[in-house]
Structure formats: structure tokens, C-alpha cells
C-alpha atoms as a PDB file:
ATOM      1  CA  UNK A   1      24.711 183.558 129.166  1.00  0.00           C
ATOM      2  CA  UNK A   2      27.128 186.052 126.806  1.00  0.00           C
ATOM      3  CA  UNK A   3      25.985 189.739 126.333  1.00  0.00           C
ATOM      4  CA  UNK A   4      25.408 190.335 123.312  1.00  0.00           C
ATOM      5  CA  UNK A   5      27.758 194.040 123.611  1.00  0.00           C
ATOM      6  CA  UNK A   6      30.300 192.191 125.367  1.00  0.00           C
ATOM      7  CA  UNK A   7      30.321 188.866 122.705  1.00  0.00           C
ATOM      8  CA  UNK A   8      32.006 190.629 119.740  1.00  0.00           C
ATOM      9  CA  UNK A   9      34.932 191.375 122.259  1.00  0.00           C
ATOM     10  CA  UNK A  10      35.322 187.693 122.553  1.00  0.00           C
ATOM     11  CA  UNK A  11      34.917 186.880 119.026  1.00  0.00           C
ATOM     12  CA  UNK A  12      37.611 189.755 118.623  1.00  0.00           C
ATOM     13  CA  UNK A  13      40.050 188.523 121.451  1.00  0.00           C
ATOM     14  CA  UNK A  14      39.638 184.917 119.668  1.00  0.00           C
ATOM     15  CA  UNK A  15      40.466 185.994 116.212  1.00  0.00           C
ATOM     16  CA  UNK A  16      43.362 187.640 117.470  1.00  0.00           C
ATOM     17  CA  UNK A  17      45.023 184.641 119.075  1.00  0.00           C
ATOM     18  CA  UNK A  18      44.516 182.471 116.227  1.00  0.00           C
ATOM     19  CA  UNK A  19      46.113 185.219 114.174  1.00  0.00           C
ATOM     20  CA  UNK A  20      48.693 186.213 115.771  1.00  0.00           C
ATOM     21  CA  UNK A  21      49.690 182.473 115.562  1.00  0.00           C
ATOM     22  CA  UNK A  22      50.092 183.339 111.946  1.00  0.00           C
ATOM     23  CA  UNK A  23      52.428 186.153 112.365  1.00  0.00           C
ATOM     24  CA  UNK A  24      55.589 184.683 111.743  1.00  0.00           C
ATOM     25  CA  UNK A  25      54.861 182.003 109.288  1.00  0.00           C
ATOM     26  CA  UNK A  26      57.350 182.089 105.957  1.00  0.00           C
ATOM     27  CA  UNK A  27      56.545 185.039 103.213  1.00  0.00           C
ATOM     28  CA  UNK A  28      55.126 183.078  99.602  1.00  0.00           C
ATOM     29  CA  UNK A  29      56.561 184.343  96.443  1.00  0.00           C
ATOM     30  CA  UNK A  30      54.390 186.854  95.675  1.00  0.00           C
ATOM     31  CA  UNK A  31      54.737 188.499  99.283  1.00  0.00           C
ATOM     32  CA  UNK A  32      58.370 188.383  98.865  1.00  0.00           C
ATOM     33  CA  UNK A  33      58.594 190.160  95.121  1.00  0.00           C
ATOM     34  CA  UNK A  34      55.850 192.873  96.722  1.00  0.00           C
ATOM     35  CA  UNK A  35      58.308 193.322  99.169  1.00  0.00           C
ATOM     36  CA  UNK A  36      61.445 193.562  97.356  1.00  0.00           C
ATOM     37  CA  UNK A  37      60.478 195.738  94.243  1.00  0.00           C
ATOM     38  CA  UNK A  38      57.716 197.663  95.450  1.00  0.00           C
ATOM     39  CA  UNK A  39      58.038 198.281  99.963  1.00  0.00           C
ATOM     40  CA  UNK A  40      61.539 198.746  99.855  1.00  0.00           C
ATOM     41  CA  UNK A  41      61.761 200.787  96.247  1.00  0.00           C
ATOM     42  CA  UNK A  42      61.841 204.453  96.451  1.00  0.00           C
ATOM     43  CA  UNK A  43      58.223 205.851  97.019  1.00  0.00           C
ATOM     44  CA  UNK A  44      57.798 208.206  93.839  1.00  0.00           C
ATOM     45  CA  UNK A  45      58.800 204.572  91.922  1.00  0.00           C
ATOM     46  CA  UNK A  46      56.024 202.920  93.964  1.00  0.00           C
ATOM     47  CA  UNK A  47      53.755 205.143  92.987  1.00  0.00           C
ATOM     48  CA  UNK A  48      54.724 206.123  89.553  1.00  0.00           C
ATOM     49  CA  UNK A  49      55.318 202.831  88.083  1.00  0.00           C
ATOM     50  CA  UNK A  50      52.734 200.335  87.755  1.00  0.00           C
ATOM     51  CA  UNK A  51      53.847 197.465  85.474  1.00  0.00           C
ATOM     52  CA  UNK A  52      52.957 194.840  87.775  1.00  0.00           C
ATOM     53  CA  UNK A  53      49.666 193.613  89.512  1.00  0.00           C
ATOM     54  CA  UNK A  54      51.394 192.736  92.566  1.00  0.00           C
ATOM     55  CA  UNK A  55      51.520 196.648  93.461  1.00  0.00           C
ATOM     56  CA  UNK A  56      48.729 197.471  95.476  1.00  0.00           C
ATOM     57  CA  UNK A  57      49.954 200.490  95.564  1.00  0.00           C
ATOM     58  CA  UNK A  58      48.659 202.228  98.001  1.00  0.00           C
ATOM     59  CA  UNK A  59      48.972 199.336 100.459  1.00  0.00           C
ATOM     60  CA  UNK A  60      52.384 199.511  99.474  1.00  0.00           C
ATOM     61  CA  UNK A  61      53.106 203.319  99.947  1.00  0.00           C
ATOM     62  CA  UNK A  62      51.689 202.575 103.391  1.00  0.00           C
ATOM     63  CA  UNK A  63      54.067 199.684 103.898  1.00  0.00           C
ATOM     64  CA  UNK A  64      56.840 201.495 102.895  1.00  0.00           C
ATOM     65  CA  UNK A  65      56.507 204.577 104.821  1.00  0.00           C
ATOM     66  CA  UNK A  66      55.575 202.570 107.969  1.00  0.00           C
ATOM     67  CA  UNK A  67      59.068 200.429 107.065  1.00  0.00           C
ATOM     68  CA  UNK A  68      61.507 203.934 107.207  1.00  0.00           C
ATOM     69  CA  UNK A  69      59.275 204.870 110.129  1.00  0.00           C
ATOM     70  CA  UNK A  70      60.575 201.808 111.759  1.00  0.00           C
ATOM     71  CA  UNK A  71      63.940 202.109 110.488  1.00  0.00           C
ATOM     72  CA  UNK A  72      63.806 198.549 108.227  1.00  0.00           C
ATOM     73  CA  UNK A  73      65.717 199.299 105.258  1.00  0.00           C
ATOM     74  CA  UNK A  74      66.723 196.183 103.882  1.00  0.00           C
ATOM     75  CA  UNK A  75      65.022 192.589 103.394  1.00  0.00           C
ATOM     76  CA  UNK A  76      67.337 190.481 105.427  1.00  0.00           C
ATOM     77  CA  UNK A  77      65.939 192.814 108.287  1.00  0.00           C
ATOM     78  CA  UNK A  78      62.071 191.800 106.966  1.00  0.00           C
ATOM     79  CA  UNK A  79      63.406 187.700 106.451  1.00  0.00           C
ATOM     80  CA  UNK A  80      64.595 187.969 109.922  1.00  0.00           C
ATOM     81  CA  UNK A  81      61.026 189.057 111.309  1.00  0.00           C
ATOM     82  CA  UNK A  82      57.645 188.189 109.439  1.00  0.00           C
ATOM     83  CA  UNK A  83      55.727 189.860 112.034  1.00  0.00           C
ATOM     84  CA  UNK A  84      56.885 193.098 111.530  1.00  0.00           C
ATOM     85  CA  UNK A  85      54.895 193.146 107.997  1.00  0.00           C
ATOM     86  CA  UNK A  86      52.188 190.768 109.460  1.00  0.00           C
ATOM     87  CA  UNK A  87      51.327 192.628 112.035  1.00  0.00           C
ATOM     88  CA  UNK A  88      49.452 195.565 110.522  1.00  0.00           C
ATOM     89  CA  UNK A  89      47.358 193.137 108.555  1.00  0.00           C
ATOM     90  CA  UNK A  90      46.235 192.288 111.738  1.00  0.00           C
ATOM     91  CA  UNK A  91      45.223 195.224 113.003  1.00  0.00           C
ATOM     92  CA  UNK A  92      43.674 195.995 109.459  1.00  0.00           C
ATOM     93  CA  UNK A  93      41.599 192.660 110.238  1.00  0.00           C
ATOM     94  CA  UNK A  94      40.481 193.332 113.923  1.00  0.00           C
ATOM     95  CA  UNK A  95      39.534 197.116 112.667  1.00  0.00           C
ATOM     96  CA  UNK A  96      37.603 195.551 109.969  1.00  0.00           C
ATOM     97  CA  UNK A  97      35.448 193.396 112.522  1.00  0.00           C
ATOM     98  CA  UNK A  98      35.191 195.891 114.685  1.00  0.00           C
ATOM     99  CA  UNK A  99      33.423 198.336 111.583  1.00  0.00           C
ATOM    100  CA  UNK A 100      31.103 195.352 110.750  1.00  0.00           C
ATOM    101  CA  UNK A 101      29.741 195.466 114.089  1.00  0.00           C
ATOM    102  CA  UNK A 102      29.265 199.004 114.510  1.00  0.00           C
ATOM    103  CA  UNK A 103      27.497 198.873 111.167  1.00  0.00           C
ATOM    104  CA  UNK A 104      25.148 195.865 112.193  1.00  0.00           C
ATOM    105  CA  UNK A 105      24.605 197.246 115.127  1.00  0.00           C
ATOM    106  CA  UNK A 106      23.693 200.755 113.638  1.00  0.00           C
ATOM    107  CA  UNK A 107      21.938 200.187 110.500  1.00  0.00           C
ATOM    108  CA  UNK A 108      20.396 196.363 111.726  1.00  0.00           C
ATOM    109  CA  UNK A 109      20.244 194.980 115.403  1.00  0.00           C
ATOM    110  CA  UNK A 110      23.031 193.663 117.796  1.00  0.00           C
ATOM    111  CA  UNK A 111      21.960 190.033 117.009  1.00  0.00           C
ATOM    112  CA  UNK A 112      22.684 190.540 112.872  1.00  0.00           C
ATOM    113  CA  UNK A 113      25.825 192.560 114.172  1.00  0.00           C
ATOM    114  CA  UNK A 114      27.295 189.332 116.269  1.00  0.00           C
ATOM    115  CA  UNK A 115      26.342 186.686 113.564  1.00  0.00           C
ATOM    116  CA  UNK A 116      28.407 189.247 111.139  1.00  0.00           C
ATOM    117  CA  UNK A 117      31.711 189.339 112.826  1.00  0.00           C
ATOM    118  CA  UNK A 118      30.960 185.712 113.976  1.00  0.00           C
ATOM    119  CA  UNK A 119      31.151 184.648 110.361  1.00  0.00           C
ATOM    120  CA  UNK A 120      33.360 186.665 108.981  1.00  0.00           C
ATOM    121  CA  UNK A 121      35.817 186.185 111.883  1.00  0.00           C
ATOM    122  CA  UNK A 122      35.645 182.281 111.312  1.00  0.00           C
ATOM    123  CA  UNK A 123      36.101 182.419 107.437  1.00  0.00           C
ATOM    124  CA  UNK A 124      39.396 180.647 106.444  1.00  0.00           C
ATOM    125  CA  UNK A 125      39.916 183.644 103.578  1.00  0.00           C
ATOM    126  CA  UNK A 126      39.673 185.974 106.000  1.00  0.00           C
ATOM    127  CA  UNK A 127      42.598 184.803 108.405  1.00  0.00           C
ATOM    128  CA  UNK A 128      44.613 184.099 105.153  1.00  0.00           C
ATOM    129  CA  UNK A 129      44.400 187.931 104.466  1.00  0.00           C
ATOM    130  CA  UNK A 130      44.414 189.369 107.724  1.00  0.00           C
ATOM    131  CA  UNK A 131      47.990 188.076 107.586  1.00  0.00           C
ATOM    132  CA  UNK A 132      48.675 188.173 104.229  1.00  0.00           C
ATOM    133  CA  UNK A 133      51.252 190.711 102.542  1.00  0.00           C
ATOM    134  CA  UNK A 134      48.906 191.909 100.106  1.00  0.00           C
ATOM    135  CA  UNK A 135      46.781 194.834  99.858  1.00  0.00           C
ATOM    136  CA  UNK A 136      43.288 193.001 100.469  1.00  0.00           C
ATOM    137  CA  UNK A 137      43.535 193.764 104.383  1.00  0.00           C
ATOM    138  CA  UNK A 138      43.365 197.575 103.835  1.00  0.00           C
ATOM    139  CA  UNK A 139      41.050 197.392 101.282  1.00  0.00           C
ATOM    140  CA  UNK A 140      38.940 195.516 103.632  1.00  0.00           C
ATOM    141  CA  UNK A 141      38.797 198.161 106.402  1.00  0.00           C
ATOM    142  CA  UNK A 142      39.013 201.121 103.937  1.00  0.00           C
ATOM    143  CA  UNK A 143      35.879 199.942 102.423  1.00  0.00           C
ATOM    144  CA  UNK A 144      34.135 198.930 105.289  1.00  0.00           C
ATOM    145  CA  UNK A 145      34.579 202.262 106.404  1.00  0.00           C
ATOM    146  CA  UNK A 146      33.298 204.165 103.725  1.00  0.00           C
ATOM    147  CA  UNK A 147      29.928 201.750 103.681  1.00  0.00           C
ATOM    148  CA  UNK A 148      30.521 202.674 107.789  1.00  0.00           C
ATOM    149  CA  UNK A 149      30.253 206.478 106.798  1.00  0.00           C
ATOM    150  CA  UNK A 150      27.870 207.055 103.512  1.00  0.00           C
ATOM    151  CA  UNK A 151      25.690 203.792 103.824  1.00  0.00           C
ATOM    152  CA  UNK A 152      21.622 205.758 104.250  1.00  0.00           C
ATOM    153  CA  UNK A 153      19.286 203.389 106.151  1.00  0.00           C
ATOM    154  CA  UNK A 154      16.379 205.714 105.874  1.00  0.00           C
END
């Protein structure tokens, strides 16, 4: 028989596996323009100039600090390796499982907790944006957090 604290970990190590799988699949269209006019653009344009729906602009000030911090200047660098934009979805996903069980487990009980991440971590929508170039990853974990912080079970 599983723990229950130890389960999540395996649901967690799972999820990752299958994802990672993902990492270096071809960019769609839409991950490709969000790349080219809005991560690699200047960052006062990014944030000053919102004329398309494809900014998610703060996912993509994030995207485009962490590609100078890397030292990826250029899109034939990105075309060359998927995973280095993949990847932080990723971790946006696993940190977003992680929050759902520490809110389960604080505000419910460990067995509500498990089922959570279970389900969530088995959705098909949910691997398609833990990998996804797109801005729904960290708005996942950013507002899982803040229902993690200012949620009031009394």
C-alpha cells in the first residue's frame, strides 16, 4: 500500500516523465508569432504595446528576461531547441500540483489533496499547457498561489 504523503511524489515524478516527453515537440503558429514579436522584442515594447492577444504579457516579460539571462538572442537559437522555452512551463506545471496539494491538504484532508493532483495531473489540457508557449502555465501557478495564500477556511 502507497502513503498517502509519499503518493503525490509519484503522481509528480509521473507527470514529469510524460512531460518532459513533450519538451521538444515542434512550436504551432501562435507559439512561434509569441515568440518572434513579443520574447525576443525589446521589453519596454513588450510591455507597452498591446495590439495583439497573443501577448500575455507578463508571461512574456518573464520569457524574455529569462531568454537574455540565458544568452538566446535570436529564433534560429529557440528553432534549434524547443526545450529551452518548454521547459519552464514545466516547472510552472509541477509547481502548480505541488500548490494544489498543499492546499488540499491544508484547507481539506490528504485524501481530497491526492484525488486533486491525481486529476488534474491526468487531464489532457493540462499537459497541453504545461508545455505550451503561452501564458496559461504561469497563470496557473500564480493563481494557485494566491488561493494558496488568502483562501480563509474558518
Amino acid at each position: 500500500m502507497i502513503k498517502t504523503n509519499r503518493f503525490p511524489l509519484i503522481i509528480l515524478f509521473v507527470f514529469l516523465m510524460c512531460a518532459l516527453r513533450l519538451v521538444n515537440r515542434d512550436f504551432y503558429y501562435d507559439e512561434l508569432f509569441s515568440i518572434k514579436h513579443f520574447m525576443l522584442a525589446p521589453l519596454g515594447s513588450i510591455a507597452g504595446h498591446y495590439v495583439n492577444l497573443n501577448n500575455h504579457t507578463l508571461y512574456s516579460l518573464v520569457n524574455a528576461a529569462y531568454l537574455r539571462l540565458i544568452g538566446v538572442h535570436d529564433m534560429e537559437a529557440i528553432l534549434a531547441r524547443p526545450w529551452v522555452l518548454r521547459l519552464p512551463q514545466v516547472i510552472f506545471a509541477a509547481s502548480t500540483l505541488t500548490l494544489v496539494y498543499r492546499f488540499g491538504v491544508r484547507f481539506l484532508n490528504k485524501r481530497v489533496a491526492v484525488l486533486a493532483v491525481l486529476l488534474l495531473a491526468t487531464s489532457i489540457p493540462f499537459y497541453y499547457y504545461s508545455v505550451a508557449i503561452r501564458g496559461y502555465g504561469l497563470s496557473m501557478v500564480l493563481m494557485m498561489a494566491l488561493i494558496y495564500e488568502t483562501w480563509d477556511a474558518k
